[in-house]
Structure formats: structure tokens, C-alpha cells
C-alpha atoms as a PDB file:
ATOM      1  CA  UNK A   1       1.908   5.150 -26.996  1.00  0.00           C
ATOM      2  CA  UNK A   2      -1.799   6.202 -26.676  1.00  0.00           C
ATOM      3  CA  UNK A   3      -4.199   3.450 -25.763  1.00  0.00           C
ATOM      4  CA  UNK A   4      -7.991   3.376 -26.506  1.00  0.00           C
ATOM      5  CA  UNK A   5     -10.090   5.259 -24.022  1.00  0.00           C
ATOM      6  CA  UNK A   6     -12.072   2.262 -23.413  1.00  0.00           C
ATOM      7  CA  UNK A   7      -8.672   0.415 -22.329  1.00  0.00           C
ATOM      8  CA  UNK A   8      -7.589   3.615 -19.360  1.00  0.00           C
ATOM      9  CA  UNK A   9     -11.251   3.505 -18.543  1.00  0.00           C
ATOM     10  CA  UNK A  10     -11.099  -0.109 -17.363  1.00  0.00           C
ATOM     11  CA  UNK A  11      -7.368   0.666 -16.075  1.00  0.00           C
ATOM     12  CA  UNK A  12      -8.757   3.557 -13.740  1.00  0.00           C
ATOM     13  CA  UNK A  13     -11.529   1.447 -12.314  1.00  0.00           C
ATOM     14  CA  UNK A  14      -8.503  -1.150 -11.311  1.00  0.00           C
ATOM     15  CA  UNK A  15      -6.331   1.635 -10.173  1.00  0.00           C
ATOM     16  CA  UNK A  16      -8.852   3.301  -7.813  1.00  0.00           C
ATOM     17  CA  UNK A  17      -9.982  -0.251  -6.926  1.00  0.00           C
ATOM     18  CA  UNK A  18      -6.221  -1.006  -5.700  1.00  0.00           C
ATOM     19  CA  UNK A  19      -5.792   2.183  -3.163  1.00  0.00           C
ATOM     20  CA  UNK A  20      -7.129   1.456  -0.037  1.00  0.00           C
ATOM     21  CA  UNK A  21      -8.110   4.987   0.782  1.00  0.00           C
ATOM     22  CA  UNK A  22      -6.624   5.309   4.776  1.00  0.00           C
ATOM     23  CA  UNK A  23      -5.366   8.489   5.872  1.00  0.00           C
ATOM     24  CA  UNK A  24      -1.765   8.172   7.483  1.00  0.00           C
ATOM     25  CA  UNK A  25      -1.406   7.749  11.011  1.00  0.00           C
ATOM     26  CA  UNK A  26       1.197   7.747  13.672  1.00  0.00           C
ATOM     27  CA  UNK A  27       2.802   3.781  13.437  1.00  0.00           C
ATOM     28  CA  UNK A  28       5.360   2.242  15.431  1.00  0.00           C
ATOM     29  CA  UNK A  29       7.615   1.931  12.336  1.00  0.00           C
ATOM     30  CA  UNK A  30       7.305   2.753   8.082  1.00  0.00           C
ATOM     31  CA  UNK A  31       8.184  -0.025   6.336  1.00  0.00           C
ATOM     32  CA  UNK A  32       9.192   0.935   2.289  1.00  0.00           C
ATOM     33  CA  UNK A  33       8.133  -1.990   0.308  1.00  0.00           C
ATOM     34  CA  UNK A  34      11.199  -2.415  -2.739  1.00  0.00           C
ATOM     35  CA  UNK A  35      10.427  -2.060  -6.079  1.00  0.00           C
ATOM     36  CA  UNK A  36      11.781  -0.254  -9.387  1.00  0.00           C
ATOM     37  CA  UNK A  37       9.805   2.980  -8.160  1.00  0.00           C
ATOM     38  CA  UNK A  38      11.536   5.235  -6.271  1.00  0.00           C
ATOM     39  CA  UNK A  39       8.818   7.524  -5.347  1.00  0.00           C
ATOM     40  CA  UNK A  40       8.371   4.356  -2.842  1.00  0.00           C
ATOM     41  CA  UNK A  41      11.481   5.866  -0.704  1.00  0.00           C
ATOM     42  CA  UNK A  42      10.211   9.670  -1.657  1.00  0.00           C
ATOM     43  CA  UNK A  43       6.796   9.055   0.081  1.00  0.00           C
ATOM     44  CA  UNK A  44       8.290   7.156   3.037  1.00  0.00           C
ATOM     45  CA  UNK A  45      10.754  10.077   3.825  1.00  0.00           C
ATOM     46  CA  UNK A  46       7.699  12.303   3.403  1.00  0.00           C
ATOM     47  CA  UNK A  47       5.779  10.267   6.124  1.00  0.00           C
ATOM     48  CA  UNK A  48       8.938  10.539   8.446  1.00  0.00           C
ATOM     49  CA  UNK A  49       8.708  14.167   8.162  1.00  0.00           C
ATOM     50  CA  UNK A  50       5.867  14.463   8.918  1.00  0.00           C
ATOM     51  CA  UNK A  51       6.369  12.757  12.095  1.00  0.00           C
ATOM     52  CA  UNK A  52       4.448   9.328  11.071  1.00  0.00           C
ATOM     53  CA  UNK A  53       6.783   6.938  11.939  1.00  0.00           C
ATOM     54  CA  UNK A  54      10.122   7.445  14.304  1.00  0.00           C
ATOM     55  CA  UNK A  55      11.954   4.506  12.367  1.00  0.00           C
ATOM     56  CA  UNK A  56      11.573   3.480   8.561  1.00  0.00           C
ATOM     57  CA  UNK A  57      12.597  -0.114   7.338  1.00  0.00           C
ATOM     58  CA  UNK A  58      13.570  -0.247   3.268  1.00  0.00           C
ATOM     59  CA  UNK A  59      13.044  -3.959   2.397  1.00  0.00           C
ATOM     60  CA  UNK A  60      14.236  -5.218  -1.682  1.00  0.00           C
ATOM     61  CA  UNK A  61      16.884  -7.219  -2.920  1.00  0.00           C
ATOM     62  CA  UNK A  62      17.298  -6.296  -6.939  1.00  0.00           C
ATOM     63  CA  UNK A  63      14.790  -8.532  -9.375  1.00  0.00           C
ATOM     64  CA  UNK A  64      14.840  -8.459 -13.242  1.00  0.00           C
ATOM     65  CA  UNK A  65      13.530  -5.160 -13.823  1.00  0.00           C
ATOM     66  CA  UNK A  66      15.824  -3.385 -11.440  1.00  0.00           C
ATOM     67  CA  UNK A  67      19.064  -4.934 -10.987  1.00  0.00           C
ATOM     68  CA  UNK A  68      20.795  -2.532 -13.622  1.00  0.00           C
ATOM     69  CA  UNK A  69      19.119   0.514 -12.296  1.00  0.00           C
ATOM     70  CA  UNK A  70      19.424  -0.646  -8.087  1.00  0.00           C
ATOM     71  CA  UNK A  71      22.801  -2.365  -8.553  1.00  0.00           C
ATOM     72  CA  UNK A  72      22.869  -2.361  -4.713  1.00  0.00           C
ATOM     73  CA  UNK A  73      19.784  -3.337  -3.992  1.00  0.00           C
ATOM     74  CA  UNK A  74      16.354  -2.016  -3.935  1.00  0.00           C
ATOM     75  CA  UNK A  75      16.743  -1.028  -0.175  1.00  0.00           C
ATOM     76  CA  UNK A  76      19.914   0.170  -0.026  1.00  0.00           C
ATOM     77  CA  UNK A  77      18.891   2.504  -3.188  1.00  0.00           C
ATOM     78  CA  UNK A  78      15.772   3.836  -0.624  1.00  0.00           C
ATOM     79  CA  UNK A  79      17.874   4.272   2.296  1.00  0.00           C
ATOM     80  CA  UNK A  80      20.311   6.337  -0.176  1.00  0.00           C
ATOM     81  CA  UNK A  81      17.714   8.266  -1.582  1.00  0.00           C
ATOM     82  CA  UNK A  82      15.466   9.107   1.530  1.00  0.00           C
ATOM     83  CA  UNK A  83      19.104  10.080   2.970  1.00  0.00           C
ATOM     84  CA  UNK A  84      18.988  12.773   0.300  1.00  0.00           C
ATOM     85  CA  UNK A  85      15.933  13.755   1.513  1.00  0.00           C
ATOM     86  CA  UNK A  86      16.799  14.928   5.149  1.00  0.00           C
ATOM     87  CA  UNK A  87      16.200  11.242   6.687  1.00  0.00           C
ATOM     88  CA  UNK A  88      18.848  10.717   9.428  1.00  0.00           C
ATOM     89  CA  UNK A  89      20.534   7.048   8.351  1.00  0.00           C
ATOM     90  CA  UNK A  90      20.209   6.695  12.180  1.00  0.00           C
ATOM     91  CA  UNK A  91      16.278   6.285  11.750  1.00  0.00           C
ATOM     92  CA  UNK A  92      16.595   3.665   8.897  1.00  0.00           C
ATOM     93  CA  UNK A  93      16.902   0.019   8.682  1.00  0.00           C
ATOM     94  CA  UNK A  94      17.868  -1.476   5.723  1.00  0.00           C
ATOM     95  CA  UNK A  95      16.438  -5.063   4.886  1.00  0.00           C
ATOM     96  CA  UNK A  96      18.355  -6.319   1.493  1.00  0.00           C
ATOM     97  CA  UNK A  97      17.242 -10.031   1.206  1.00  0.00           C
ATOM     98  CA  UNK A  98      13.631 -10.098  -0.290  1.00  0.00           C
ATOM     99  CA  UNK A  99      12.831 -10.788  -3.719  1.00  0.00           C
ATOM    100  CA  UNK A 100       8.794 -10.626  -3.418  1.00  0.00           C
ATOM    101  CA  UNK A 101       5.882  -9.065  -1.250  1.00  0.00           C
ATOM    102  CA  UNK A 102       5.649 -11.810   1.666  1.00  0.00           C
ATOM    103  CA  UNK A 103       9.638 -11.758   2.100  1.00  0.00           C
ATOM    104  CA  UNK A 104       9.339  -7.925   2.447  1.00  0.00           C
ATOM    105  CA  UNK A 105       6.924  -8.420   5.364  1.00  0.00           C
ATOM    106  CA  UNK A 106       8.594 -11.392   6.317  1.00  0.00           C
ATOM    107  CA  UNK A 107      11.366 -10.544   6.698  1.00  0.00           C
ATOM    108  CA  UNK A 108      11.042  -6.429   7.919  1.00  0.00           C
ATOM    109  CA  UNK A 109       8.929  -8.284  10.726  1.00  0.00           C
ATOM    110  CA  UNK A 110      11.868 -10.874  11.655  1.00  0.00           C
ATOM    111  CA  UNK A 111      15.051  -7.678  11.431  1.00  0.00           C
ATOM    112  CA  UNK A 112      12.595  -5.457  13.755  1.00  0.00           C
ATOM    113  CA  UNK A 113      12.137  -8.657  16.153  1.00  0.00           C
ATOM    114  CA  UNK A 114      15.597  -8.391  16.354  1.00  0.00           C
ATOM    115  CA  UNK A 115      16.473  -4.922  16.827  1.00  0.00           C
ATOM    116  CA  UNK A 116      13.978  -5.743  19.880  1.00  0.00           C
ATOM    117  CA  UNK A 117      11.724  -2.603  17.783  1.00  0.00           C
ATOM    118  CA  UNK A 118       7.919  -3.066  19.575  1.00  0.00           C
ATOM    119  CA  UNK A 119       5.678  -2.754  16.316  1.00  0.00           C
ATOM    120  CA  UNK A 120       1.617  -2.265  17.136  1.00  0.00           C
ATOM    121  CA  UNK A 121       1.256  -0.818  13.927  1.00  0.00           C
ATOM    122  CA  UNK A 122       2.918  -0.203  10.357  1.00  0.00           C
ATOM    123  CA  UNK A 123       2.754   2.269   8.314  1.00  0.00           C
ATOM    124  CA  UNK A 124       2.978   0.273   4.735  1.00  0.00           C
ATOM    125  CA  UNK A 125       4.300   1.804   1.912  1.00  0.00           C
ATOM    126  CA  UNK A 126       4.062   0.487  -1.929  1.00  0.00           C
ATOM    127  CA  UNK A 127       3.918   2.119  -5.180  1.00  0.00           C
ATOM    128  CA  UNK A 128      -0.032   3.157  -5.604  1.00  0.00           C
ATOM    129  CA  UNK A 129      -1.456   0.186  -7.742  1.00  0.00           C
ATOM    130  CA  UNK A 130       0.343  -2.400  -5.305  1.00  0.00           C
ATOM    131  CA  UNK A 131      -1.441  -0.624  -1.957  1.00  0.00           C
ATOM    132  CA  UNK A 132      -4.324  -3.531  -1.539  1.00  0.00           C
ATOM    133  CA  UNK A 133      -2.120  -6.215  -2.523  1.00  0.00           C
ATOM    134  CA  UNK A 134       0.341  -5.342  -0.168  1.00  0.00           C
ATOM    135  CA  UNK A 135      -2.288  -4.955   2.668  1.00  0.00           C
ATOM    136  CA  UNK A 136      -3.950  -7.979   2.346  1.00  0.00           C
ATOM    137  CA  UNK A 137      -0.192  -9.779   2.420  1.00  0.00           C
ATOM    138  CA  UNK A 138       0.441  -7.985   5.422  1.00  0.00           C
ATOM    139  CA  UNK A 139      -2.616  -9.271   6.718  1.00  0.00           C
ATOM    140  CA  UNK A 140      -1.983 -12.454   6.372  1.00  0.00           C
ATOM    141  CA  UNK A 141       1.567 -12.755   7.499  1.00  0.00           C
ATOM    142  CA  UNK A 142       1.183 -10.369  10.608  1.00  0.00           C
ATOM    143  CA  UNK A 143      -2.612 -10.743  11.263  1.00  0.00           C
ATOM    144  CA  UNK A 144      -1.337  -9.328  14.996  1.00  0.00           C
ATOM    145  CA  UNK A 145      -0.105  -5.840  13.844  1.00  0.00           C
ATOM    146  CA  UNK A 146      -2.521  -2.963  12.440  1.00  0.00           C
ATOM    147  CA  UNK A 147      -1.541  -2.009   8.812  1.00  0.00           C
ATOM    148  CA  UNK A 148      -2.152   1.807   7.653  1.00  0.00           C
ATOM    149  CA  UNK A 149      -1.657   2.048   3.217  1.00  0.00           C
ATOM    150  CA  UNK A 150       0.113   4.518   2.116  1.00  0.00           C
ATOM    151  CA  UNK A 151       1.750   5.544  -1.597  1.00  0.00           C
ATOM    152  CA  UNK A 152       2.518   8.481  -3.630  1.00  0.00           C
ATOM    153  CA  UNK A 153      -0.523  10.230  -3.861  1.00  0.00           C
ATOM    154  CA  UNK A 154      -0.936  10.382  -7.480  1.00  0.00           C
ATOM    155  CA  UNK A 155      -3.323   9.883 -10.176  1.00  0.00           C
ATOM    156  CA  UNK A 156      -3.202   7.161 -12.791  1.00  0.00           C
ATOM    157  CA  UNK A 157      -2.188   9.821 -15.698  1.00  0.00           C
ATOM    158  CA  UNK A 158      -0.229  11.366 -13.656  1.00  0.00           C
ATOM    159  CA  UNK A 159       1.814   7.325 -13.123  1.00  0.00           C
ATOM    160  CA  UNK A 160       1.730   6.341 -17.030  1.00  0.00           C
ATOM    161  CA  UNK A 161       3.584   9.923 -17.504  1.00  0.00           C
ATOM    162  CA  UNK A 162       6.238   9.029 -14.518  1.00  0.00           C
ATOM    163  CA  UNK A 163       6.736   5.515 -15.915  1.00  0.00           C
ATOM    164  CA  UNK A 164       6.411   6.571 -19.448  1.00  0.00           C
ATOM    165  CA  UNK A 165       4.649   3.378 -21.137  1.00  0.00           C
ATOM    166  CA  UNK A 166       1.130   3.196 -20.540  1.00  0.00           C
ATOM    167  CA  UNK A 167       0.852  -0.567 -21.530  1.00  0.00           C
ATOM    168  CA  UNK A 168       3.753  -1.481 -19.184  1.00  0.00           C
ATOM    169  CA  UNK A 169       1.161   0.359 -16.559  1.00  0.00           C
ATOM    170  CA  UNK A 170      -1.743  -1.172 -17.709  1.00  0.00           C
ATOM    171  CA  UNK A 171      -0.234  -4.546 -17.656  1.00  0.00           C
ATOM    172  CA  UNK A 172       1.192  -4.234 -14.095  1.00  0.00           C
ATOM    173  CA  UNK A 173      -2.356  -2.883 -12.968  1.00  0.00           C
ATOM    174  CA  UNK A 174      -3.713  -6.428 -14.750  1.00  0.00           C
ATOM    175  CA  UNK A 175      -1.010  -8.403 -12.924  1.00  0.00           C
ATOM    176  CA  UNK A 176      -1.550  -6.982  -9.570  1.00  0.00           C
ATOM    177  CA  UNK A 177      -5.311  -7.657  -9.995  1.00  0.00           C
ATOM    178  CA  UNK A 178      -5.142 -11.484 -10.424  1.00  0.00           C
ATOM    179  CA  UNK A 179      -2.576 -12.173  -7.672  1.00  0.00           C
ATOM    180  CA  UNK A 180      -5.345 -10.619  -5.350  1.00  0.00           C
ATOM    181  CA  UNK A 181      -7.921 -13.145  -7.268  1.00  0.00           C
ATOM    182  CA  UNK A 182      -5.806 -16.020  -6.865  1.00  0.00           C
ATOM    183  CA  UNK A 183      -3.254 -15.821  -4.043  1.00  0.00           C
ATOM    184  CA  UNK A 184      -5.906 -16.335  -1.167  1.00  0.00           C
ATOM    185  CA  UNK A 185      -6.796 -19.559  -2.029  1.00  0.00           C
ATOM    186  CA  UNK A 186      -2.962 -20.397  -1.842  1.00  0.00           C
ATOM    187  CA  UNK A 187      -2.352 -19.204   2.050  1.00  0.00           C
ATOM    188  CA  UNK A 188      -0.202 -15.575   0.765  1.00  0.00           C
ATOM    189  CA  UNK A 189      -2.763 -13.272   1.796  1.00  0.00           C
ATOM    190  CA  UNK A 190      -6.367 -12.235   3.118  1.00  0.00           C
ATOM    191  CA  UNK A 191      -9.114 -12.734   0.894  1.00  0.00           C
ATOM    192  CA  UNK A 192     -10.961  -9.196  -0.105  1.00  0.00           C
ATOM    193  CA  UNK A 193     -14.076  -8.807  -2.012  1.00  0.00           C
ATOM    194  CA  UNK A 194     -13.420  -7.877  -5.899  1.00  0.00           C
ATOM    195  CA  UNK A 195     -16.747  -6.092  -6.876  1.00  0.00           C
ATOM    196  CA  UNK A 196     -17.898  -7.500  -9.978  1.00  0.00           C
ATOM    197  CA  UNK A 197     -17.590  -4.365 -11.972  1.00  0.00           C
ATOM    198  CA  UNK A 198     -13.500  -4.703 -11.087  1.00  0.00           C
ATOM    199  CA  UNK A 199     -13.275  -8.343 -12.646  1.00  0.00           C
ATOM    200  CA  UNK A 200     -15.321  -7.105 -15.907  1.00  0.00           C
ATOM    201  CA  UNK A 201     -12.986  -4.634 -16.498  1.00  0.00           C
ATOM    202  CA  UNK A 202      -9.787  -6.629 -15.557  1.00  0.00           C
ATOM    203  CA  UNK A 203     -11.361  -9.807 -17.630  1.00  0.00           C
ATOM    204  CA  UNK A 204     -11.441  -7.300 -20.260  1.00  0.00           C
ATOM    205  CA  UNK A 205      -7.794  -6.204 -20.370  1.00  0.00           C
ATOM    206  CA  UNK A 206      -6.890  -9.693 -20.443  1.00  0.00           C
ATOM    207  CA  UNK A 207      -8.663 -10.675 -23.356  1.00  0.00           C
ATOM    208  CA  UNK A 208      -7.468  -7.326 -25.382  1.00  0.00           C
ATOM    209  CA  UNK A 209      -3.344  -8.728 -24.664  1.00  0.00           C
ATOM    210  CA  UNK A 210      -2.835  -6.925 -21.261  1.00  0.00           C
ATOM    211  CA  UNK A 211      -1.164 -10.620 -19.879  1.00  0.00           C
ATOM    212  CA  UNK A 212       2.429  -9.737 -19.922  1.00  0.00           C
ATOM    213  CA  UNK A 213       2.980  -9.341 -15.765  1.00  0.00           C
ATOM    214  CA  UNK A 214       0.379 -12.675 -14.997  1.00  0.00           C
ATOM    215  CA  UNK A 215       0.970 -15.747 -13.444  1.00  0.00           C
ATOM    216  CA  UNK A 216       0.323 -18.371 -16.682  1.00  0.00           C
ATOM    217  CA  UNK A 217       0.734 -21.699 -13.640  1.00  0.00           C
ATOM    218  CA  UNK A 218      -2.198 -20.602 -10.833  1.00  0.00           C
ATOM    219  CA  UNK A 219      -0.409 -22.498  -8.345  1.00  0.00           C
ATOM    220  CA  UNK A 220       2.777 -20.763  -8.764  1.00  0.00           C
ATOM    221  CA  UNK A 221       3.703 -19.444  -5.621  1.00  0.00           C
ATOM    222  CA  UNK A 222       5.434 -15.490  -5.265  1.00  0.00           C
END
């Protein structure tokens, strides 16, 4: 389905608005952030290869949208499928309990505590319009470590086509938006500043029906 130019317009500003724009670096470890997106594992491997990282960490249990399609587990599907794609399974940790962003960091930080893995910096891996919001989690719940962004690099026409619903993208873009409006205030991550022209456009998507991936209850916790 084709949505109004005016609609991808305001989608794009949100989209460029959620990649944090850091070039990748040499980190103590890559840690894959779970999802239903499997270019996730695809750009982690890449990042191994290129010598970015000596060990990756694949954190996701299965949630609602991918327990049919990642019967084993969002992790174990990215180990699996960066396996495919020349990783040794020696250089991979595989971290199958969390169900939402601050358990992935959570929990990645507590298995390389004890794997006694030194971490001084983290390569952080997400699907593109999750890069921020998984920063400024990070942030918050391991304000000690240095975090480097990194996704598929990818534009947002280039996404709807991989996905294959625009609104779906639209809608997650709109969701991912508000947690980083709302989710400071409630101790799960860093507060960043949302230029103004980012909450027109985001106010805007909400009003024209783009609500289907927000938080109705604002002090619902993820």
C-alpha cells in the first residue's frame, strides 16, 4: 500500500532523526539487539568481519511478532544465521532470556560479567529506526561503558520494501518516537533533545491513525 507523500515525508524526518550517525569503531564486544529483523545478525557478522569486535553477544527471547518465525529464539536465530555467514560459533554468545530493550542490555552486560569478558566499549547493534532508542537505554543502564550505533545501512524506502508494509513501518517509526518522549521521565533511559520539527511531524502521524505500536498507559513500563 502507497501512503500520501506528506505521510513518508514526516516518516523520513523520524527515520533520519532515529540514526545516530557514528562511524563503527573497534569495541570490546558487538552486542545484536533481538528483534523480528534479521538484517540485525547480517550487520553484526558484517562488523565482525571487518574486525570491529573480537566477540558478538545475540540477546532476544521470541515476543508476539516473532515467535512463529524465531521458534528458538531471537538469539539463537542470530547466532544461526551470522554462523551462515562465516562467524566462528566460538566468537558468539548467545543471550536467550530478554523480552525488551533494557533486558537486552541488562542482561548481555550481566552474561559478559560472567564470562569475566572486560567491556570498555560496545558496539550496539539494532534495526535502523531503533538506533537512538537503543543508545539512550544503553546509556542509562551502563552509563560506565562507551556505546558506538550501528544498523543496516539502509534507507527508509529501501526498509518499507524489505518489510513490505509501509504503515507497519510508519507505525513502528511512531512507536519508537514516543518511548524516547516518555521513557526518561520513567528511569529506562537518557533523556535526548527531540527538535521540535521531529515532534510536529510525529504529532502528525498520530493524529492521521499511525498509533498501532504506542504505549496507550504512559506509565507502562517496557
Amino acid at each position: 500500500m502507497n501512503l500520501p507523500d506528506a505521510v513518508m515525508k514526516d516518516a523520513q524526518l523520524l527515520w533520519d532523526y532515529q540514526l545516530m550517525g557514528h562511524s563503527p569503531q573497534p569495541c570490546s564486544v558487538a552486542i545484536g539487539l533481538g528483534s523480528h529483523d534479521l538484517g540485525v545478525a547480517d550487520a553484526t557478522a558484517e562488523l565482525y568481519r571487518q574486525g570491529m569486535a573480537p566477540l558478538i553477544v545475540f540477546t532476544g527471547a521470541t515476543s508476539r511478532t516473532t515467535r512463529d518465525r524465531m521458534p528458538r529464539g531471537e538469539a539463537e536465530h542470530y547466532r544461526e544465521r551470522a554462523i551462515e555467514l562465516g562467524v566462528p560459533s566460538d566468537a558468539i554468545l548467545v543471550e536467550p532470556q530478554a523480552r525488551n530493550t533494557g533486558e537486552n542490555i541488562r542482561f548481555a552486560r550481566a552474561l559478559l560479567e560472567e564470562r569475566g569478558v572486560p567491556v570498555s566499549s560496545v558496539l550496539l547493534v539494532s534495526k535502523p529506526y531503533e538506533e537512538r532508542r537503543a543508545y539512550a537505554t544503553a546509556r542509562k543502564l551502563w552509563p560506565d561503558v562507551e556505546f558506538v550505533s550501528a544498523s543496516t545501512p539502509m534507507t527508509l524506502a529501501d526498509y518499507v520494501e524489505a518489510i513490505g508494509d509501509a504503515r507497519l513501518v510508519v507505525e513502528m517509526l511512531v512507536g519508537a518516537l514516543q518511548r524516547l518522549l516518555i521513557y526518561p521521565a520513567q528511569g529506562f533511559m537518557i533523556r535526548q533533545e527531540v527538535p521540535q520539527d521531529i515532534q510536529d511531524a510525529y504529532e502528525r502521524l498520530r493524529a492521521q491513525g499511525f498509533t498501532s505500536r504506542l504505549i496507550p498507559d504512559a506509565t507502562q513500563a517496557e
